[in-house]
N, C-alpha and C. Protein backbone atom coordinates (compact mmCIF):
# COMPACT_ATOMS: atom_id res chain seq x y z
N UNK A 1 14.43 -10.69 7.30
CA UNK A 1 14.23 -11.19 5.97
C UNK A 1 14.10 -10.02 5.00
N UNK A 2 13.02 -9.22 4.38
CA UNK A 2 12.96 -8.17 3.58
C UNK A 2 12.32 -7.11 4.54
N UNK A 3 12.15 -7.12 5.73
CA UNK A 3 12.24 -5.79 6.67
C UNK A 3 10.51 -5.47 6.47
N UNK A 4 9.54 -6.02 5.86
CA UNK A 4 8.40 -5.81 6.00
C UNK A 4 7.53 -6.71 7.27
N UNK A 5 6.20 -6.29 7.77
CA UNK A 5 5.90 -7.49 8.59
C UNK A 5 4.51 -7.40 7.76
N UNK A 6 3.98 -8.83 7.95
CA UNK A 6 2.82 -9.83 7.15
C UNK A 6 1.56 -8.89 7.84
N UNK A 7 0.28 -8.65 6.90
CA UNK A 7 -0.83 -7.99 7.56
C UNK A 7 -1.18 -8.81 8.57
N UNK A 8 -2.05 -8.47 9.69
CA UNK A 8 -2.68 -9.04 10.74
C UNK A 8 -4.07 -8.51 11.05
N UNK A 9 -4.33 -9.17 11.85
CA UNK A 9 -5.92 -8.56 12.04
C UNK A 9 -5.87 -7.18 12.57
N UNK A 10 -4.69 -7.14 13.62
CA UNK A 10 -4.81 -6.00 14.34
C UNK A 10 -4.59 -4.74 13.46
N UNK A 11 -3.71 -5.12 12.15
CA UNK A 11 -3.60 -4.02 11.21
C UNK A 11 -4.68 -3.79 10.49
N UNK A 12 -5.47 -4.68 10.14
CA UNK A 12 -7.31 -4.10 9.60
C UNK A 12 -7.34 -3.31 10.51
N UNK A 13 -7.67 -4.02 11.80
CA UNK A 13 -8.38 -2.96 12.96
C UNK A 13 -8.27 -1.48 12.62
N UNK A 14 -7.02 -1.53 12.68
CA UNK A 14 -6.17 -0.21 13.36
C UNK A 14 -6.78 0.56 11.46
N UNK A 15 -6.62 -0.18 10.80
CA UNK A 15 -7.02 1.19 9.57
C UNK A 15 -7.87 1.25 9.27
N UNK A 16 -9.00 0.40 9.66
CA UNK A 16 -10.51 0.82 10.04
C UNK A 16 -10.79 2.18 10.83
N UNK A 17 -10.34 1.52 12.06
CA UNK A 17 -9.92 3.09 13.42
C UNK A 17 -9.61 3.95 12.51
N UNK A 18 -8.43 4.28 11.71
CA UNK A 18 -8.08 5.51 11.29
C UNK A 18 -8.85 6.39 10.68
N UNK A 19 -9.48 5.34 9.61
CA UNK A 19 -10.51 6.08 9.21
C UNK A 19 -12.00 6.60 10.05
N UNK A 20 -12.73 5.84 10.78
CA UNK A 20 -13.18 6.27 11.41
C UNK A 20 -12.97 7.78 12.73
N UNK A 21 -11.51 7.31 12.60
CA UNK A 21 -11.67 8.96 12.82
C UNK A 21 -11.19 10.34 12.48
N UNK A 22 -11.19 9.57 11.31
CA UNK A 22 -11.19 10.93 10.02
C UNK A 22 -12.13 11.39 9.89
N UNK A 23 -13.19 10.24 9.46
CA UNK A 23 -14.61 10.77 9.04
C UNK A 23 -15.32 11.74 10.31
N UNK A 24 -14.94 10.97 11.98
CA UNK A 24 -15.32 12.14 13.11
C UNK A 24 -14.54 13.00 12.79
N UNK A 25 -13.01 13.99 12.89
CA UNK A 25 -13.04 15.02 12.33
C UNK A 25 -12.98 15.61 11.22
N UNK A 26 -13.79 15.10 10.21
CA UNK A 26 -15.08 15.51 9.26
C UNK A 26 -15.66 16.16 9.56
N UNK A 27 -16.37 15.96 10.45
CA UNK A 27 -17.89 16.47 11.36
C UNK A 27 -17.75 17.27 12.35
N UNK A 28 -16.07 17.01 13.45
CA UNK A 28 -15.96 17.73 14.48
C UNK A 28 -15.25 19.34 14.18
N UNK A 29 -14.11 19.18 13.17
CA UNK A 29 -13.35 20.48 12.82
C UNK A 29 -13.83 21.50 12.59
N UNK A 30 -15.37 20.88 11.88
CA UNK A 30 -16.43 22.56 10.93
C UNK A 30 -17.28 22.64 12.33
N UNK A 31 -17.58 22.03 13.03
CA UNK A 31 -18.55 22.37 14.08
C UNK A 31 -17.31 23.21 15.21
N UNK A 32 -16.37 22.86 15.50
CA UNK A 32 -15.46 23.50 16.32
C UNK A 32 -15.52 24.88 15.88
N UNK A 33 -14.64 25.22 14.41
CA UNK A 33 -14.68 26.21 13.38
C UNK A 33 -16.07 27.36 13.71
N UNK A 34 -16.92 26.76 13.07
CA UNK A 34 -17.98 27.32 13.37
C UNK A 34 -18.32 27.93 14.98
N UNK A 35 -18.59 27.01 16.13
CA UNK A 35 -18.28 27.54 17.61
C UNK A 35 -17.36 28.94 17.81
N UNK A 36 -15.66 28.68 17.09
CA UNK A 36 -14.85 29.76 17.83
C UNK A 36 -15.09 31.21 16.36
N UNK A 37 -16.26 30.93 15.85
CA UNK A 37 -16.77 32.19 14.99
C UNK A 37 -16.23 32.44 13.10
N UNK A 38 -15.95 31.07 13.29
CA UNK A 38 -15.72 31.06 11.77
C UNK A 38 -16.56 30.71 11.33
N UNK A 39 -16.80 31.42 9.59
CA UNK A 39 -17.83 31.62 8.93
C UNK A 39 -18.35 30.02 8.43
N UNK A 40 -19.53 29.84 8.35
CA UNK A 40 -20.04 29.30 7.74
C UNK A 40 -19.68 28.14 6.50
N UNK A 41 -19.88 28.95 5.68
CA UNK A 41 -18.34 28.79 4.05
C UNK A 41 -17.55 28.42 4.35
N UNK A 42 -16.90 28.62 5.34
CA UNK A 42 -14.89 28.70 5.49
C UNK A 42 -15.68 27.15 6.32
N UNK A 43 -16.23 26.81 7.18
CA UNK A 43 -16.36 25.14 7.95
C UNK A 43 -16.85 24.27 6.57
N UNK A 44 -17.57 25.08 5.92
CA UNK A 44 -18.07 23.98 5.12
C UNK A 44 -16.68 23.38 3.94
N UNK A 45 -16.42 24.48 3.85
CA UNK A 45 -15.07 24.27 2.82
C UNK A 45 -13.75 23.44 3.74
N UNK A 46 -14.00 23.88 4.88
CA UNK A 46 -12.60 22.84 5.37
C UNK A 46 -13.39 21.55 5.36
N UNK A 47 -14.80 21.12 5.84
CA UNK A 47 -15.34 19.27 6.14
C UNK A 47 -14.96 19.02 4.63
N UNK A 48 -15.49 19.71 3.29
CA UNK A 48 -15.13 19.37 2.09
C UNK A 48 -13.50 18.90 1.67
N UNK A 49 -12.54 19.79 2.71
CA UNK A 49 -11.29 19.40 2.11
C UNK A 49 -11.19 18.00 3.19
N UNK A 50 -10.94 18.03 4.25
CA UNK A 50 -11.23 16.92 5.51
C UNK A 50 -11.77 15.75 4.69
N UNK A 51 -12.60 15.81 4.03
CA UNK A 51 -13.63 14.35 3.40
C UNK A 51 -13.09 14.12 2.23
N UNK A 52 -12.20 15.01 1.21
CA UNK A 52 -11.26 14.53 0.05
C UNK A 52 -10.29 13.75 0.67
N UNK A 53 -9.24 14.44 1.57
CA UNK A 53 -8.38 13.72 2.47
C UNK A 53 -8.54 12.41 2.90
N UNK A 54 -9.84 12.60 3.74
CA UNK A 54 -9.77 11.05 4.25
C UNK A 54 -10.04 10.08 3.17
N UNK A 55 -11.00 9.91 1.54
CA UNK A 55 -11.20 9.23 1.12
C UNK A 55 -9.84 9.31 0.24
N UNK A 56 -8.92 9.83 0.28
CA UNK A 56 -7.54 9.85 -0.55
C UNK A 56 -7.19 8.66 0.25
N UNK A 57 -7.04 8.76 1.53
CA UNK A 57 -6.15 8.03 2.83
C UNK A 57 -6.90 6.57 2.75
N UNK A 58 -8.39 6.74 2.52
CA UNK A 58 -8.80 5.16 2.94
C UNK A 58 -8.89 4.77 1.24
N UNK A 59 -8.75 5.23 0.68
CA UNK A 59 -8.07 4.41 -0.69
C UNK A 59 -6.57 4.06 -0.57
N UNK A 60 -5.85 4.61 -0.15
CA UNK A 60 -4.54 4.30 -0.34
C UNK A 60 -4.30 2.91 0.77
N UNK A 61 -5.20 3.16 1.99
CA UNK A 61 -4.92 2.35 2.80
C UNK A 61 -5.65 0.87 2.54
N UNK A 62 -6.70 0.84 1.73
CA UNK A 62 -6.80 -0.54 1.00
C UNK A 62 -5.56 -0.89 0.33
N UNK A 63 -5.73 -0.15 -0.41
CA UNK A 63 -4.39 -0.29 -1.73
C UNK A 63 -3.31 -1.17 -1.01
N UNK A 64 -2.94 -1.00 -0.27
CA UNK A 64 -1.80 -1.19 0.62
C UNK A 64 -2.00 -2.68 1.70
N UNK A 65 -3.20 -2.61 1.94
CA UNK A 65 -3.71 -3.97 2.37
C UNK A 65 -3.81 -4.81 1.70
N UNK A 66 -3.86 -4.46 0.62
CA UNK A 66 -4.87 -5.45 -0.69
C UNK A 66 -2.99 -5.84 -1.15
N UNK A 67 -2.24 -4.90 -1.47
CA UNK A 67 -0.51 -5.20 -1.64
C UNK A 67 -0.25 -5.99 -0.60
N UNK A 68 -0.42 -6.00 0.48
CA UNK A 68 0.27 -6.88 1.43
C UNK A 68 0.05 -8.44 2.06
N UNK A 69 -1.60 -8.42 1.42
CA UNK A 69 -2.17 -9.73 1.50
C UNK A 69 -1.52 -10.09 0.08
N UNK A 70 -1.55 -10.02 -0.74
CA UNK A 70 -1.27 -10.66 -2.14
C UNK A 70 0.39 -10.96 -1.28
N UNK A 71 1.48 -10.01 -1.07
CA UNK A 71 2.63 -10.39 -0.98
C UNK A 71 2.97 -11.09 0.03
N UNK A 72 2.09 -11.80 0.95
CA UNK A 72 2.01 -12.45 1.94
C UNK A 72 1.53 -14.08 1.35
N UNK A 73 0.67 -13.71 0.49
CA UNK A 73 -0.16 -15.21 -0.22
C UNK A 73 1.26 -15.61 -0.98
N UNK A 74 1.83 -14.97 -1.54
CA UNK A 74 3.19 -15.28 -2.40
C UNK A 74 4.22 -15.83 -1.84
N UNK A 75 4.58 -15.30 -0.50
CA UNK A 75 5.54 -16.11 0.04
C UNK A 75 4.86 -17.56 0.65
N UNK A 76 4.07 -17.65 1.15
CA UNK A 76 3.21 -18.71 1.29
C UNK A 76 3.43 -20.07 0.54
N UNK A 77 2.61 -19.46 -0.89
CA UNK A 77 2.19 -20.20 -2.68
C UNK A 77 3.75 -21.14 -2.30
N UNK A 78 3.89 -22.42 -2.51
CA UNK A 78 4.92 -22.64 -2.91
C UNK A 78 5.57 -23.07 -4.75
N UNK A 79 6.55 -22.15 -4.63
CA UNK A 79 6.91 -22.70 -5.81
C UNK A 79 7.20 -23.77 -6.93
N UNK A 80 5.98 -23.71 -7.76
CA UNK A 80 6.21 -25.12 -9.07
C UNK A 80 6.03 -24.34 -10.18
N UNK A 81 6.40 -25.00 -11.21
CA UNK A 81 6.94 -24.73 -12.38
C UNK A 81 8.41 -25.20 -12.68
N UNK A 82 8.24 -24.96 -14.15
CA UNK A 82 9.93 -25.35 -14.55
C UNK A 82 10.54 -23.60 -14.87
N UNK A 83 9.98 -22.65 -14.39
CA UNK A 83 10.35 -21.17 -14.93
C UNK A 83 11.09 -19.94 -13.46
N UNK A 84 12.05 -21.14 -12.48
CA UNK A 84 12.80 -20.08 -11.55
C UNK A 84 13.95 -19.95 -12.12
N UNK A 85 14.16 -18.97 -11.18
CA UNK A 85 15.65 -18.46 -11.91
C UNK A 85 16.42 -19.41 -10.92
N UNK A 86 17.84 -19.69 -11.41
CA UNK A 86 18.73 -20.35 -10.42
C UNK A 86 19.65 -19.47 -10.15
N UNK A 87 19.89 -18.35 -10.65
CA UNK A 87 21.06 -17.52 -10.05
C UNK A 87 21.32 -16.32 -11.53
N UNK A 88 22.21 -15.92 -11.30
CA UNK A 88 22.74 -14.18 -11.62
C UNK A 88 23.04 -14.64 -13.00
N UNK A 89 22.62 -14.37 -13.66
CA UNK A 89 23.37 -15.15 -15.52
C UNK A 89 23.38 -16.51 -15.31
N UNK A 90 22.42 -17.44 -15.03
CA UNK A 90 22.46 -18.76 -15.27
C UNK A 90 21.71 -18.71 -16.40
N UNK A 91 21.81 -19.34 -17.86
CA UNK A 91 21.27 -19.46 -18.58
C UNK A 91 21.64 -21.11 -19.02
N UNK A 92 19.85 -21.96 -19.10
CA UNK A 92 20.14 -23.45 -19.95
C UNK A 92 20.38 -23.32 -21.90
N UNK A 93 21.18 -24.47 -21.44
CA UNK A 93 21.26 -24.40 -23.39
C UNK A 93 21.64 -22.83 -24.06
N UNK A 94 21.57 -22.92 -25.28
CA UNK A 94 22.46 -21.43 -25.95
C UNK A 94 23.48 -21.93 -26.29
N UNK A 95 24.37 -21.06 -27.15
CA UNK A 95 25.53 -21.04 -27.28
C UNK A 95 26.69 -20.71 -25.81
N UNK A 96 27.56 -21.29 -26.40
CA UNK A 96 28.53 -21.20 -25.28
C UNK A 96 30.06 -21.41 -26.33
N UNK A 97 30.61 -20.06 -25.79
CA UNK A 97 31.78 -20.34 -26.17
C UNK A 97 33.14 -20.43 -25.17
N UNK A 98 34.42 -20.96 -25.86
CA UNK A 98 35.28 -21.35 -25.37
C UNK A 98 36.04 -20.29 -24.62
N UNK A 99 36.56 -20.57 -23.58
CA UNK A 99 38.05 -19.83 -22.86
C UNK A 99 38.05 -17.95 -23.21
N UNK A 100 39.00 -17.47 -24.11
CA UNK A 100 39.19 -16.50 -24.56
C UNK A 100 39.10 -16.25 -25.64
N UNK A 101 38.58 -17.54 -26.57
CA UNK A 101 38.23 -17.16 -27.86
C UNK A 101 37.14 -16.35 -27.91
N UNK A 102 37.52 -15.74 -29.78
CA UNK A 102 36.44 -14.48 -30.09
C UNK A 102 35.73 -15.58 -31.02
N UNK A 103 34.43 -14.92 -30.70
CA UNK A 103 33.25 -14.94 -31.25
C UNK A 103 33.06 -14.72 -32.23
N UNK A 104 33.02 -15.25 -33.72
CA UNK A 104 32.83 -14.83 -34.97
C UNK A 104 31.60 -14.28 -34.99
């Protein structure tokens, strides 16, 4: 159909998980860092970049949930109103002119 697939539970799951283990290497990268003798500063400054990252990622990854439930509720919604389109230049009422005549 349009090559997307509908959210599922298992896709919460899974971007819950992701984040969760962002936020562990948050915590694990500067403690590693720190262990193989890197300074202090330099761990604290990478968990700082690590924790911009992940809250970039788990915003985007709502964003994207929150897009896919709405475009999921839409195909769903069934359509009423008098305002679909019926096709490529269908227009009701207007002028209409003849054959090959010009248009004054």
């Amino acid at each position: 159909m349009s090559g997307h697939r509908p959210p599922s539970a298992d896709s919460a799951d899974s971007a819950t998980d992701v984040v969760r283990w962002a936020a562990f290497s948050c915590v694990l990268v500067p403690v590693v860092l720190v262990w193989y003798g890197s300074s202090l500063a330099g761990a604290a400054g990478t968990a700082l970049g690590l924790a911009a990252v992940t809250a970039v990622c788990r915003v985007l990854l709502r964003q994207s949930e929150r897009g896919a439930a709405r475009l999921l509720a839409e195909e769903r919604a069934p359509h009423r109103g008098r305002h679909h389109r019926t096709g490529t230049g269908a227009h009701r009422g207007g002028r209409h002119t003849g054959g090959n005549s010009p248009v004054a």
